[in-house]
N, C-alpha and C. Protein backbone atom coordinates (compact mmCIF):
# COMPACT_ATOMS: atom_id res chain seq x y z
N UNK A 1 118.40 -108.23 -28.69
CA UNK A 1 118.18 -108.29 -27.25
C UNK A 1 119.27 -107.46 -26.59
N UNK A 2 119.28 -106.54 -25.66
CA UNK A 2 119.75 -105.40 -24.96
C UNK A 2 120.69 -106.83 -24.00
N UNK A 3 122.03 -106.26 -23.71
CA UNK A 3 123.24 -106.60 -23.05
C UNK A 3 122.40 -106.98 -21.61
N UNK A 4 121.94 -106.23 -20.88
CA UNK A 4 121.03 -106.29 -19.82
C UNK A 4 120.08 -107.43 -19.48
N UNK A 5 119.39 -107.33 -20.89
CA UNK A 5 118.33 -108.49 -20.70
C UNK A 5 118.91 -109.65 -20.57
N UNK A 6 120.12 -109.95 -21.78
CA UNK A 6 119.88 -111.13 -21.73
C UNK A 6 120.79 -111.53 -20.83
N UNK A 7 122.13 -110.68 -20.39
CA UNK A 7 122.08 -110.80 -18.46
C UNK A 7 121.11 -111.46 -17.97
N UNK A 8 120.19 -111.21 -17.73
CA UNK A 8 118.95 -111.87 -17.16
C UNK A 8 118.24 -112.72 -16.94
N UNK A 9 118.18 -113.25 -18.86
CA UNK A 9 117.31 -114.11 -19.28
C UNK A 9 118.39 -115.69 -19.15
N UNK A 10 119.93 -115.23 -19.89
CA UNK A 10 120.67 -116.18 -20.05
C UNK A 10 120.48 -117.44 -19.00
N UNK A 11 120.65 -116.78 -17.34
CA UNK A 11 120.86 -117.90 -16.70
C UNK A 11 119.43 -118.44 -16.30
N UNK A 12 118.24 -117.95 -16.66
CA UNK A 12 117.11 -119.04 -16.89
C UNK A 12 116.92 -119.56 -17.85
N UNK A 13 117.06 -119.50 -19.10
CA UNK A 13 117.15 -120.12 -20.13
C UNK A 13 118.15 -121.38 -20.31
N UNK A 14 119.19 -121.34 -19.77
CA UNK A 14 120.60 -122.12 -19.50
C UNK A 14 119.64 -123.59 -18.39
N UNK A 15 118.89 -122.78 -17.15
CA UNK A 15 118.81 -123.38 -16.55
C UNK A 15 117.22 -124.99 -16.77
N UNK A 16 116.76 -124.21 -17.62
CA UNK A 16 115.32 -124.88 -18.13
C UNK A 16 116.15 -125.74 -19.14
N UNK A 17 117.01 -125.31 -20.27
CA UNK A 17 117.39 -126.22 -20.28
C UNK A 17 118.05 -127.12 -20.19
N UNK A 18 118.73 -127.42 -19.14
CA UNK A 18 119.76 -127.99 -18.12
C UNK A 18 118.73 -129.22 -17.40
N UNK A 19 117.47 -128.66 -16.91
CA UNK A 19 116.50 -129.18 -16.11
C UNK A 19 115.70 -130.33 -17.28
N UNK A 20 115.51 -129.76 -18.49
CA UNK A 20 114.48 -130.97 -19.20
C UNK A 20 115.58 -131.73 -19.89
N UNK A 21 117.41 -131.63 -20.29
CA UNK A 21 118.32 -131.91 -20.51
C UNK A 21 117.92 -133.13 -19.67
N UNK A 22 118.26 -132.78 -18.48
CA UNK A 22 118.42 -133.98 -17.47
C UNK A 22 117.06 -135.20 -17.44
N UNK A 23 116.33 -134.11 -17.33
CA UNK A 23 115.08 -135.09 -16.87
C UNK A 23 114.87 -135.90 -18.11
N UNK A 24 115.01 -135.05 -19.25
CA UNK A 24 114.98 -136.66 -20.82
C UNK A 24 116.03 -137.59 -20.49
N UNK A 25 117.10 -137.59 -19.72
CA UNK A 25 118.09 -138.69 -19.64
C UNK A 25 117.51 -139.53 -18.87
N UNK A 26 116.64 -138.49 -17.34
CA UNK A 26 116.21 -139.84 -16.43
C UNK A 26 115.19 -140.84 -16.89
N UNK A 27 114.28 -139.39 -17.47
CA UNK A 27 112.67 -140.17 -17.04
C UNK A 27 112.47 -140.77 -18.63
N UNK A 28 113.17 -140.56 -19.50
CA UNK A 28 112.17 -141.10 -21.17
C UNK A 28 112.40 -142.43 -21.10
N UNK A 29 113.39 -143.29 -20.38
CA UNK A 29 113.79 -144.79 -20.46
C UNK A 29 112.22 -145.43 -19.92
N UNK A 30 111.79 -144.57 -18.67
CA UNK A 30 110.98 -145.23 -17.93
C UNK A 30 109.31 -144.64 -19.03
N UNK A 31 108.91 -143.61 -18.80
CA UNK A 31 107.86 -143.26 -19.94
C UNK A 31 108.01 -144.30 -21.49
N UNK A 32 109.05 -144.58 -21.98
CA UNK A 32 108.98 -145.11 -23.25
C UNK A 32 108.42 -146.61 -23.23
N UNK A 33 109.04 -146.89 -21.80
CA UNK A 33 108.67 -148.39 -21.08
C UNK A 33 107.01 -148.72 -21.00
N UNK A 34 107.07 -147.41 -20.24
CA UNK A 34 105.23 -147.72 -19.89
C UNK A 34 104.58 -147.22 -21.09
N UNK A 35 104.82 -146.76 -22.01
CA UNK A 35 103.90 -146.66 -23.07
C UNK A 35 103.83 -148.07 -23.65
N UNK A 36 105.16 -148.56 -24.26
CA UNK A 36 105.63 -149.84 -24.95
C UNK A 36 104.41 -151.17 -23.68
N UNK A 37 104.70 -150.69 -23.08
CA UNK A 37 103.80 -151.86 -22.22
C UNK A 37 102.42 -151.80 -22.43
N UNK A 38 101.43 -150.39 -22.10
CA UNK A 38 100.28 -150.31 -22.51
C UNK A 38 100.04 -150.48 -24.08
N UNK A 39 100.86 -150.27 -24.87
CA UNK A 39 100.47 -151.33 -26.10
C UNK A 39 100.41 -152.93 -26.16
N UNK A 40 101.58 -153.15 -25.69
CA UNK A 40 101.63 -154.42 -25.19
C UNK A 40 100.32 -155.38 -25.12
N UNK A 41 99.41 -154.55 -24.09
CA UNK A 41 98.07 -155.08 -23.33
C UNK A 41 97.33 -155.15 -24.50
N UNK A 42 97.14 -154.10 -25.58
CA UNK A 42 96.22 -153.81 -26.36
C UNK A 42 96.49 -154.67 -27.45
N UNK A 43 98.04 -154.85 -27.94
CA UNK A 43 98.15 -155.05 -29.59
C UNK A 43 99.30 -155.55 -29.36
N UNK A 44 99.63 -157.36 -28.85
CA UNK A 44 101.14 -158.04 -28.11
C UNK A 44 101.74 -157.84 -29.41
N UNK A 45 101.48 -158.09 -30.70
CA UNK A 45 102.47 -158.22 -31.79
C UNK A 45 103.31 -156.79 -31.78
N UNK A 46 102.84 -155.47 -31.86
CA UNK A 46 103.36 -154.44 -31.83
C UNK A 46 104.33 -153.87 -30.61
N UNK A 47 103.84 -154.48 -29.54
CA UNK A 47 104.20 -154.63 -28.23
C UNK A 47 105.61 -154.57 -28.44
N UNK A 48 105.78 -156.33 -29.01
CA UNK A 48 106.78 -156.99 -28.76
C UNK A 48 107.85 -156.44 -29.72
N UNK A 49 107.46 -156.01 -30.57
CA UNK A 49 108.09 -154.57 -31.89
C UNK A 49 108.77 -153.89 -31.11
N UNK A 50 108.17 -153.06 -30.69
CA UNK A 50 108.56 -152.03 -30.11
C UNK A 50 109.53 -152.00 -28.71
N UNK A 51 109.26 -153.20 -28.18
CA UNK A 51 110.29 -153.73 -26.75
C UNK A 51 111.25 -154.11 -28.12
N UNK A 52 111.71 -154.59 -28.83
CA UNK A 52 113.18 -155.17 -29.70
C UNK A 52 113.89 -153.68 -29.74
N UNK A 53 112.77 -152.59 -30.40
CA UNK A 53 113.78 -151.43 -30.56
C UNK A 53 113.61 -150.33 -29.56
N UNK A 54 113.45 -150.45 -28.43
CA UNK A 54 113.08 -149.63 -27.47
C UNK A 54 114.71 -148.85 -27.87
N UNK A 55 115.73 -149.20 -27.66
CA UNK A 55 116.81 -148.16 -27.76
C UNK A 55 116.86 -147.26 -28.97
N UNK A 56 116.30 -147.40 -30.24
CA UNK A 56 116.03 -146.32 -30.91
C UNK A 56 114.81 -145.60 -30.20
N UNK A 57 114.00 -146.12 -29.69
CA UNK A 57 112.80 -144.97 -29.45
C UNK A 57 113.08 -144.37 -28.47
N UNK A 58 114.50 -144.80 -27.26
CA UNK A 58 114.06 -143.26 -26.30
C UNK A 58 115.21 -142.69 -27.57
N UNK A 59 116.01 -143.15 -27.94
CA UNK A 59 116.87 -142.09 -28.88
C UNK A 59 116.56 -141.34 -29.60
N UNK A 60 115.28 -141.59 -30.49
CA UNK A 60 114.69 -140.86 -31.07
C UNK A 60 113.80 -139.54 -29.88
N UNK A 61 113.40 -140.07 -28.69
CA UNK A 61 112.69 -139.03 -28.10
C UNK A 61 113.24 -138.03 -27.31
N UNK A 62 114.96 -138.84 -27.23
CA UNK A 62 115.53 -137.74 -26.70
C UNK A 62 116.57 -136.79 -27.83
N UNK A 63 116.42 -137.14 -28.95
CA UNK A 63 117.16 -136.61 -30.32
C UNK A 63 115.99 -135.63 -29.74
N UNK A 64 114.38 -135.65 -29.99
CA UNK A 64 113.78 -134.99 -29.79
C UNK A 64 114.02 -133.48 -28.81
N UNK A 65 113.99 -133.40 -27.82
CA UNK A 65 114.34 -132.91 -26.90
C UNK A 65 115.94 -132.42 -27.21
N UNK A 66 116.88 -132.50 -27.64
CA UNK A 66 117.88 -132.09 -27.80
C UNK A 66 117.53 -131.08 -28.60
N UNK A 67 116.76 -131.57 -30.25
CA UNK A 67 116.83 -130.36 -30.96
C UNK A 67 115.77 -129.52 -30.82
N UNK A 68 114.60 -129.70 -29.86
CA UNK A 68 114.06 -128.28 -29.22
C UNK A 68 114.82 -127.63 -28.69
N UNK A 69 115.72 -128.18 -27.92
CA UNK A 69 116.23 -127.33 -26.71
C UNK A 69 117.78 -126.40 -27.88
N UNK A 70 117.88 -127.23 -28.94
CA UNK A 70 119.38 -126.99 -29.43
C UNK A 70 118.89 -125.71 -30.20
N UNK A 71 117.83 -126.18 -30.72
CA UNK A 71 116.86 -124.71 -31.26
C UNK A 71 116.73 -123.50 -30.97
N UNK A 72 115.74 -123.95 -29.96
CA UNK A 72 114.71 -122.58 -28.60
C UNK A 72 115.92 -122.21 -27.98
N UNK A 73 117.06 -122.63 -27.27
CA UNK A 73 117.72 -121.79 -26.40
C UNK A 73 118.30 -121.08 -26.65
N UNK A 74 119.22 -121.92 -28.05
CA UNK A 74 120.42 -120.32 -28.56
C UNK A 74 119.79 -119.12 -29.12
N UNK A 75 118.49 -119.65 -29.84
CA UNK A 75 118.14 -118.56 -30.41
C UNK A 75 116.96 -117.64 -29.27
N UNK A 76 116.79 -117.72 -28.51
CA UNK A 76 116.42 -116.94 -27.02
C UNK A 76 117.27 -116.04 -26.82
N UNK A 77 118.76 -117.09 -26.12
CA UNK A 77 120.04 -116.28 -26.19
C UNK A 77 120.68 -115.75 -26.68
N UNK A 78 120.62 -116.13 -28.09
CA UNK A 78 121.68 -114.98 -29.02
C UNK A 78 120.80 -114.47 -29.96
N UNK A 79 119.70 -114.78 -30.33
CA UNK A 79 118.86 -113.86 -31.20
C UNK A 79 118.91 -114.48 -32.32
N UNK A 80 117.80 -113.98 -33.05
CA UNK A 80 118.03 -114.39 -34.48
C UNK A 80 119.27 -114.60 -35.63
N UNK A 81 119.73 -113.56 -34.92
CA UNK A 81 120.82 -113.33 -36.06
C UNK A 81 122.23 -113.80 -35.20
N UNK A 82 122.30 -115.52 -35.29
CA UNK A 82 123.33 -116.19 -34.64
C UNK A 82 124.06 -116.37 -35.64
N UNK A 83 125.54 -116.85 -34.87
CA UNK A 83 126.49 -117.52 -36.09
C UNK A 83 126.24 -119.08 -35.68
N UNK A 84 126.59 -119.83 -36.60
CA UNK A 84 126.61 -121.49 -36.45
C UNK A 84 127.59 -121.73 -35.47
N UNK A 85 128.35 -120.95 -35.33
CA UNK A 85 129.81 -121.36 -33.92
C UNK A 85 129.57 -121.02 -32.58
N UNK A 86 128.98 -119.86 -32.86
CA UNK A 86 128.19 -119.65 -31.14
C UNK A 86 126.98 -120.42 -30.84
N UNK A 87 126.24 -120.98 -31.59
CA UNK A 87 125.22 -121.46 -31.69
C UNK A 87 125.81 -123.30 -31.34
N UNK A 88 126.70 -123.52 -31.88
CA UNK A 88 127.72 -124.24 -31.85
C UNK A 88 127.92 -124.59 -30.25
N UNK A 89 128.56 -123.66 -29.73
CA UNK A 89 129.09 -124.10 -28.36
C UNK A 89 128.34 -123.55 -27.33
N UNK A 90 127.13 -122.72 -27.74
CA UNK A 90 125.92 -122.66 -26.48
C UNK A 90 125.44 -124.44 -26.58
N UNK A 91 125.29 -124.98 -27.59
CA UNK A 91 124.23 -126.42 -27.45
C UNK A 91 125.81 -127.38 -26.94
N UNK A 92 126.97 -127.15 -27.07
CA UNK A 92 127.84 -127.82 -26.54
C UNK A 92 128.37 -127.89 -25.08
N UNK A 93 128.19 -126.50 -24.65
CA UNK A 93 128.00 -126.53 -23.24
C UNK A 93 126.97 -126.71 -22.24
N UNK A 94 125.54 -126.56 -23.04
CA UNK A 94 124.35 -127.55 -22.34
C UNK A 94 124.53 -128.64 -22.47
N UNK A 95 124.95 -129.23 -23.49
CA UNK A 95 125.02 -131.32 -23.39
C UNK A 95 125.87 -131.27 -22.21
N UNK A 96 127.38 -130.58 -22.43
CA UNK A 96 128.42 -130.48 -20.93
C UNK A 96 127.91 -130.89 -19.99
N UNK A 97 127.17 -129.37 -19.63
CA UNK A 97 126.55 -129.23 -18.08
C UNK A 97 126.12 -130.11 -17.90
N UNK A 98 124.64 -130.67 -18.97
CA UNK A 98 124.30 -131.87 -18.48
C UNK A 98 124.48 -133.23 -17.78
N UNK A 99 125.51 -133.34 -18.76
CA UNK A 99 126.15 -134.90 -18.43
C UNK A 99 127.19 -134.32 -16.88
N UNK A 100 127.77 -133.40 -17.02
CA UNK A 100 128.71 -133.01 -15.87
C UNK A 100 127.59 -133.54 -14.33
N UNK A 101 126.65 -132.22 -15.09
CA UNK A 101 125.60 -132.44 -13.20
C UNK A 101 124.85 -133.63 -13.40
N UNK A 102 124.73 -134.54 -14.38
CA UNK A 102 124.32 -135.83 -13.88
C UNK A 102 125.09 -136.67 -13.08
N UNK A 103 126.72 -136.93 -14.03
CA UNK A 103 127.80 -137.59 -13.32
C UNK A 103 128.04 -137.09 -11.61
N UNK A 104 127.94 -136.08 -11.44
CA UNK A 104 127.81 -135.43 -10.04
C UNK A 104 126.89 -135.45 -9.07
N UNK A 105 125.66 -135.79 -9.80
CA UNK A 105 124.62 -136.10 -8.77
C UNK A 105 124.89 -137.49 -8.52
N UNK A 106 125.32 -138.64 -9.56
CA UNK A 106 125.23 -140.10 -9.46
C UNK A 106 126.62 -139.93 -8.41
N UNK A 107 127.47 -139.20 -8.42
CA UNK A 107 129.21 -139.64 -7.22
C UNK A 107 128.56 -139.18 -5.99
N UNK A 108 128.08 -137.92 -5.84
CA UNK A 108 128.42 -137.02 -5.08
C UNK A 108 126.96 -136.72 -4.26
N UNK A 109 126.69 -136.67 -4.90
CA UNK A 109 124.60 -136.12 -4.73
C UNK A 109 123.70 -137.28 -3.49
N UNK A 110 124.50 -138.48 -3.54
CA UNK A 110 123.41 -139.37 -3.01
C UNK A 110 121.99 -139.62 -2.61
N UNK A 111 121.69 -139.31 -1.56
CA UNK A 111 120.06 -138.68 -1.93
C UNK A 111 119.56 -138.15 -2.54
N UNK A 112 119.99 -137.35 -3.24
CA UNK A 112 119.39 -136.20 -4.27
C UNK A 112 119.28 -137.11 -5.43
N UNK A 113 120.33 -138.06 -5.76
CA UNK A 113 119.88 -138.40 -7.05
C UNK A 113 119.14 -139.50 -6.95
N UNK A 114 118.90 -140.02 -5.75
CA UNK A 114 117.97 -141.23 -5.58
C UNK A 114 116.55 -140.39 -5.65
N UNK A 115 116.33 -138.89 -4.93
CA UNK A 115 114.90 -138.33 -5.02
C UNK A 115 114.75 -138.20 -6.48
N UNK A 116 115.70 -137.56 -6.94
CA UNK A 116 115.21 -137.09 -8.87
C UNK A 116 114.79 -138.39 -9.75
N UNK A 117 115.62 -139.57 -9.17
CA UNK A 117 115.03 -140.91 -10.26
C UNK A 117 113.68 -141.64 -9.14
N UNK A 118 113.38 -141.30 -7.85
CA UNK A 118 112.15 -141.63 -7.48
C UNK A 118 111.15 -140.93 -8.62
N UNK A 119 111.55 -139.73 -9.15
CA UNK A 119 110.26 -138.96 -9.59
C UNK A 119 109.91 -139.64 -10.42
N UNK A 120 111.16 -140.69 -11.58
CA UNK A 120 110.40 -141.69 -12.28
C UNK A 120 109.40 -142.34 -12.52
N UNK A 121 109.01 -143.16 -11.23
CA UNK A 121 107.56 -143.48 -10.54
C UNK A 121 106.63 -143.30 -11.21
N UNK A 122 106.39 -141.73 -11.36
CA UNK A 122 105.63 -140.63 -11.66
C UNK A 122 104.85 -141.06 -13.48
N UNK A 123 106.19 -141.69 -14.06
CA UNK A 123 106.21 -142.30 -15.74
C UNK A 123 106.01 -143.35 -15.68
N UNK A 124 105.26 -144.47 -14.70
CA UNK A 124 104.60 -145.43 -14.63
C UNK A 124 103.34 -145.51 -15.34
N UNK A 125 102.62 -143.88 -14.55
CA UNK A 125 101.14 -143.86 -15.01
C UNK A 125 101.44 -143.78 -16.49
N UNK A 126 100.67 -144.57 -17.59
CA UNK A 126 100.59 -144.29 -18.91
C UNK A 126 100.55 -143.13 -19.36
N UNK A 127 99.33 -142.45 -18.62
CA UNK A 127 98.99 -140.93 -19.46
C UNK A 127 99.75 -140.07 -19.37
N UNK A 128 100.71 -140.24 -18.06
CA UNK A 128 101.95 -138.99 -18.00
C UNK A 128 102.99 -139.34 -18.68
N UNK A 129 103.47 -140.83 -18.86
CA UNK A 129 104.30 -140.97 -20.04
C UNK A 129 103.97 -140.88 -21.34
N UNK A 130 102.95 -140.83 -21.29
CA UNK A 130 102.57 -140.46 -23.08
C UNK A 130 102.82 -138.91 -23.16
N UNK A 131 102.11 -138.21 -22.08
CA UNK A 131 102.15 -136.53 -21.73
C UNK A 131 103.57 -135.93 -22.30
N UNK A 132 104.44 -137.08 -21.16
CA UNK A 132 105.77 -136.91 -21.51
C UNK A 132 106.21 -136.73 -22.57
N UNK A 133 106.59 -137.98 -23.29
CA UNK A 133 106.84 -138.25 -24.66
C UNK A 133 106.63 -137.16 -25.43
N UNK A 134 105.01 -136.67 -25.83
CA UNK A 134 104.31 -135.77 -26.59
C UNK A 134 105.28 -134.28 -26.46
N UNK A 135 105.54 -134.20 -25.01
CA UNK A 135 106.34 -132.74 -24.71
C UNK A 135 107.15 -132.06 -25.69
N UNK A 136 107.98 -132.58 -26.54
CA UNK A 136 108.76 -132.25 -27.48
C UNK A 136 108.53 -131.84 -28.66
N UNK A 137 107.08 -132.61 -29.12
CA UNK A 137 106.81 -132.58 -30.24
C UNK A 137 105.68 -131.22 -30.24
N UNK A 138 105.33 -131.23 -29.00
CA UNK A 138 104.08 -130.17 -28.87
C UNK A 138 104.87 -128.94 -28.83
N UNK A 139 106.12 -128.93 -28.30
CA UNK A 139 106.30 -127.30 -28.53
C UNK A 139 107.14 -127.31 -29.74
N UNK A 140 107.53 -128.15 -30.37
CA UNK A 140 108.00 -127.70 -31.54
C UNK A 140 106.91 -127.44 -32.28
N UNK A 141 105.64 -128.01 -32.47
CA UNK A 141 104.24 -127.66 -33.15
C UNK A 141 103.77 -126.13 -32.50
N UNK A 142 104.03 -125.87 -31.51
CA UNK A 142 103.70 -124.29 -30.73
C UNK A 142 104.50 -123.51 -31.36
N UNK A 143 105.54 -123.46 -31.25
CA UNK A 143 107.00 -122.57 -31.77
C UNK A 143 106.28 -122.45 -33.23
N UNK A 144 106.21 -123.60 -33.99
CA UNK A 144 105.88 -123.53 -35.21
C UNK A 144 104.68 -122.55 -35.86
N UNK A 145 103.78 -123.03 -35.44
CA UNK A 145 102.48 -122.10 -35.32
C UNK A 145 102.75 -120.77 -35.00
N UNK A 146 103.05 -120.23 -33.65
CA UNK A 146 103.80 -118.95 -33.21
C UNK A 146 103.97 -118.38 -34.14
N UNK A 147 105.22 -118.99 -34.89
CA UNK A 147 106.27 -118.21 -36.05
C UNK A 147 105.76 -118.36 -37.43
N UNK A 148 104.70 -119.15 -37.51
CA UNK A 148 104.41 -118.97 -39.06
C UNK A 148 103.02 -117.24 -38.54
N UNK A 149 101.95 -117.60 -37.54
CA UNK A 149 101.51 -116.19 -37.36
C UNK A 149 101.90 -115.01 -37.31
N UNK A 150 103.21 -115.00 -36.58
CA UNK A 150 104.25 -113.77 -36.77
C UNK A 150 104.32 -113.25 -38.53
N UNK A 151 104.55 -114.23 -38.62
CA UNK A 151 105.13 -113.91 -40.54
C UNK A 151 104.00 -113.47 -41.51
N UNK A 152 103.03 -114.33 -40.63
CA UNK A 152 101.54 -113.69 -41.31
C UNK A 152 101.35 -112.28 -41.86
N UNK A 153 101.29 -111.81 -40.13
CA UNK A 153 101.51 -110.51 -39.61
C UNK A 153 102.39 -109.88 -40.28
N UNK A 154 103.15 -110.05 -40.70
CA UNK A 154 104.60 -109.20 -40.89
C UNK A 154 104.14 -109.14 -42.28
N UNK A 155 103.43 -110.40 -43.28
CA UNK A 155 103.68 -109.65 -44.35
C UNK A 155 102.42 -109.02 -44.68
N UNK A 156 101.03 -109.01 -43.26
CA UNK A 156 99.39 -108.85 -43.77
C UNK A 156 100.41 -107.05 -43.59
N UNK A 157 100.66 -106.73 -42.65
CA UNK A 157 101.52 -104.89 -42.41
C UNK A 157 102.57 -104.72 -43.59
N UNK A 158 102.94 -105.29 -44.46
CA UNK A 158 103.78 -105.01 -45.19
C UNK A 158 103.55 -104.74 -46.39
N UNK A 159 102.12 -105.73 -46.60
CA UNK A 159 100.87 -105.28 -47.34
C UNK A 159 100.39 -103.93 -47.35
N UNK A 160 99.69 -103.45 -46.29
CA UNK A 160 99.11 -102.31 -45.76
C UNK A 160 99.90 -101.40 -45.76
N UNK A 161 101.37 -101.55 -45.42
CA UNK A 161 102.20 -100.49 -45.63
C UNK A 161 102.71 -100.22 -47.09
N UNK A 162 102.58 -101.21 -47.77
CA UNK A 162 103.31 -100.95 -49.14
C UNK A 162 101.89 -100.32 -49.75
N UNK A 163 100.45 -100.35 -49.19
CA UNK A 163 99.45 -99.70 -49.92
C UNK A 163 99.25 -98.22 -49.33
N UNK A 164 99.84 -98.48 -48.31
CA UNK A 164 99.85 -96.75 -47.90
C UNK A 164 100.68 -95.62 -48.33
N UNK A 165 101.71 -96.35 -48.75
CA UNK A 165 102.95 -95.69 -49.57
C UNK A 165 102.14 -95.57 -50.80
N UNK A 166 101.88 -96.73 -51.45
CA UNK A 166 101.10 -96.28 -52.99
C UNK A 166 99.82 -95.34 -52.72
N UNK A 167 99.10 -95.07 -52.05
CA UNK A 167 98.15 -94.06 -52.00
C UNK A 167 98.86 -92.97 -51.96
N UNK A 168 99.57 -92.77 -50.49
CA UNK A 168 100.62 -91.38 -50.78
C UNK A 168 101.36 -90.66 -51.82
N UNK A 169 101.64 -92.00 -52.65
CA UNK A 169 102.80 -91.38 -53.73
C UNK A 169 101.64 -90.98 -54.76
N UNK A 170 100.56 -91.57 -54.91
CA UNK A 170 99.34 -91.47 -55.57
C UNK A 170 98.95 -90.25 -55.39
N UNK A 171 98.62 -89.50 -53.99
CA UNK A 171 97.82 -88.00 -53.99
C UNK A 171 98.94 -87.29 -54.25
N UNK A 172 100.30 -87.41 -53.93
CA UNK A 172 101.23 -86.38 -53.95
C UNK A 172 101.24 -86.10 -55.56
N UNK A 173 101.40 -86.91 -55.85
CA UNK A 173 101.30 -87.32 -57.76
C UNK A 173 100.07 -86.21 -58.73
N UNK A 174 98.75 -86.43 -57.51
CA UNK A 174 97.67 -85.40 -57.91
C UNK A 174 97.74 -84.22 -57.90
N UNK A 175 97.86 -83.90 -56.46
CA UNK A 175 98.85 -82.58 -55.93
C UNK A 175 99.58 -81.45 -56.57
N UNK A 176 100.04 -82.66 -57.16
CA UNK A 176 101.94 -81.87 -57.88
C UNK A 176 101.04 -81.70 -59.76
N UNK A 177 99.78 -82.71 -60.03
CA UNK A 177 99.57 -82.13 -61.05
C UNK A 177 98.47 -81.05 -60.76
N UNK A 178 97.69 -81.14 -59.94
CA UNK A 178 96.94 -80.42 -59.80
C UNK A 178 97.31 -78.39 -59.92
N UNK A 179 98.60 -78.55 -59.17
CA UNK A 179 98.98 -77.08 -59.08
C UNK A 179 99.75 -76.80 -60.55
C-alpha cells in the first residue's frame, strides 16, 4: 500500500474500528440479554443455562469482535507483510482509544453518552440482537470466503501461466530443432 493511501485509509480504518470497539462494549450486554430471554420463552431449561453464564457469552462475543477487528485492521493498515510488534501495538492502541473514549464519554460526554446507550433500546428487538451477535461471525465467514477465492485465482493463473511457459519452451524447443 503506497505512503499516500494509507494516509488516507489509516484514519478510517482506526475509526470503524474504534466505532464497533465501542459499540461491542455498549450494546452486546443488552443483545446477549434479549436473545438469552427469547430462548427463555421457547426452551426455560436452556434459558436458565445460559442466564448462569451470560458473562462468558458476551465475552466470548466480544473476544469475537476483538479478533475481527485485531485481524481486518492491521492487516488493511500495514499490509500483508506485518511484523507481530506493529501488529502488536496497532490492536493495542485500538483497545486504548477505546476504553480512553468510553471513560470520556461516561466523565465528560453527558448527553452523548446517555444518547449512545439509548441506542441500546434498539437490542431489545430479538432479531437485531441476534443480527447483532451474528455480525462478527459473518464477516469473519466473508473475509474467509473472499480469501480462499483469491487463492483460487492465484493458483487457477499460475496454472495457466506455468502452461504457457511450457508451450513456449515447447515451440522454441521445435524451432531451435527444426532449423
Amino acid at each position: 500500500m503506497s505512503l499516500g493511501k494509507a494516509a488516507l485509509t489509516t484514519p478510517m480504518y482506526i475509526s470503524v474500528a474504534w466505532t464497533l470497539m465501542v459499540s461491542y462494549q455498549l450494546f452486546t450486554q443488552t443483545a446477549v440479554s434479549t436473545f438469552i430471554s427469547c430462548i427463555n420463552m421457547f426452551w426455560p431449561s436452556v434459558g436458565a443455562w445460559l442466564s448462569f453464564r451470560m458473562d462468558i457469552i458476551v465475552f466470548i462475543y466480544a473476544f469475537a469482535w476483538i479478533f475481527v477487528l485485531s485481524s481486518v485492521i492491521p492487516s488493511a493498515i500495514l499490509g500483508k507483510e506485518r511484523s507481530v510488534l506493529a501488529q502488536f501495538f496497532v490492536c493495542l492502541t485500538l483497545t486504548f482509544v477505546a476504553f480512553m473514549v468510553q471513560d470520556a464519554l461516561n466523565t465528560y460526554g453527558g448527553g452523548l453518552a446517555d444518547q449512545l446507550l439509548s441506542l441500546a433500546t434498539l437490542f431489545y428487538n430479538p432479531f437485531l440482537a441476534v443480527g447483532y451477535l451474528l455480525m462478527p461471525y459473518l464477516v469473519m465467514l466473508v473475509l474467509d470466503i473472499r480469501a480462499r477465492k483469491r487463492q483460487k485465482k492465484k493458483e487457477e493463473l499460475e496454472k495457466i501461466s506455468a502452461a504457457c511457459l511450457e508451450d513456449t519452451v515447447t515451440e522454441e524447443q521445435k524451432l531451435q530443432e527444426a532449423e
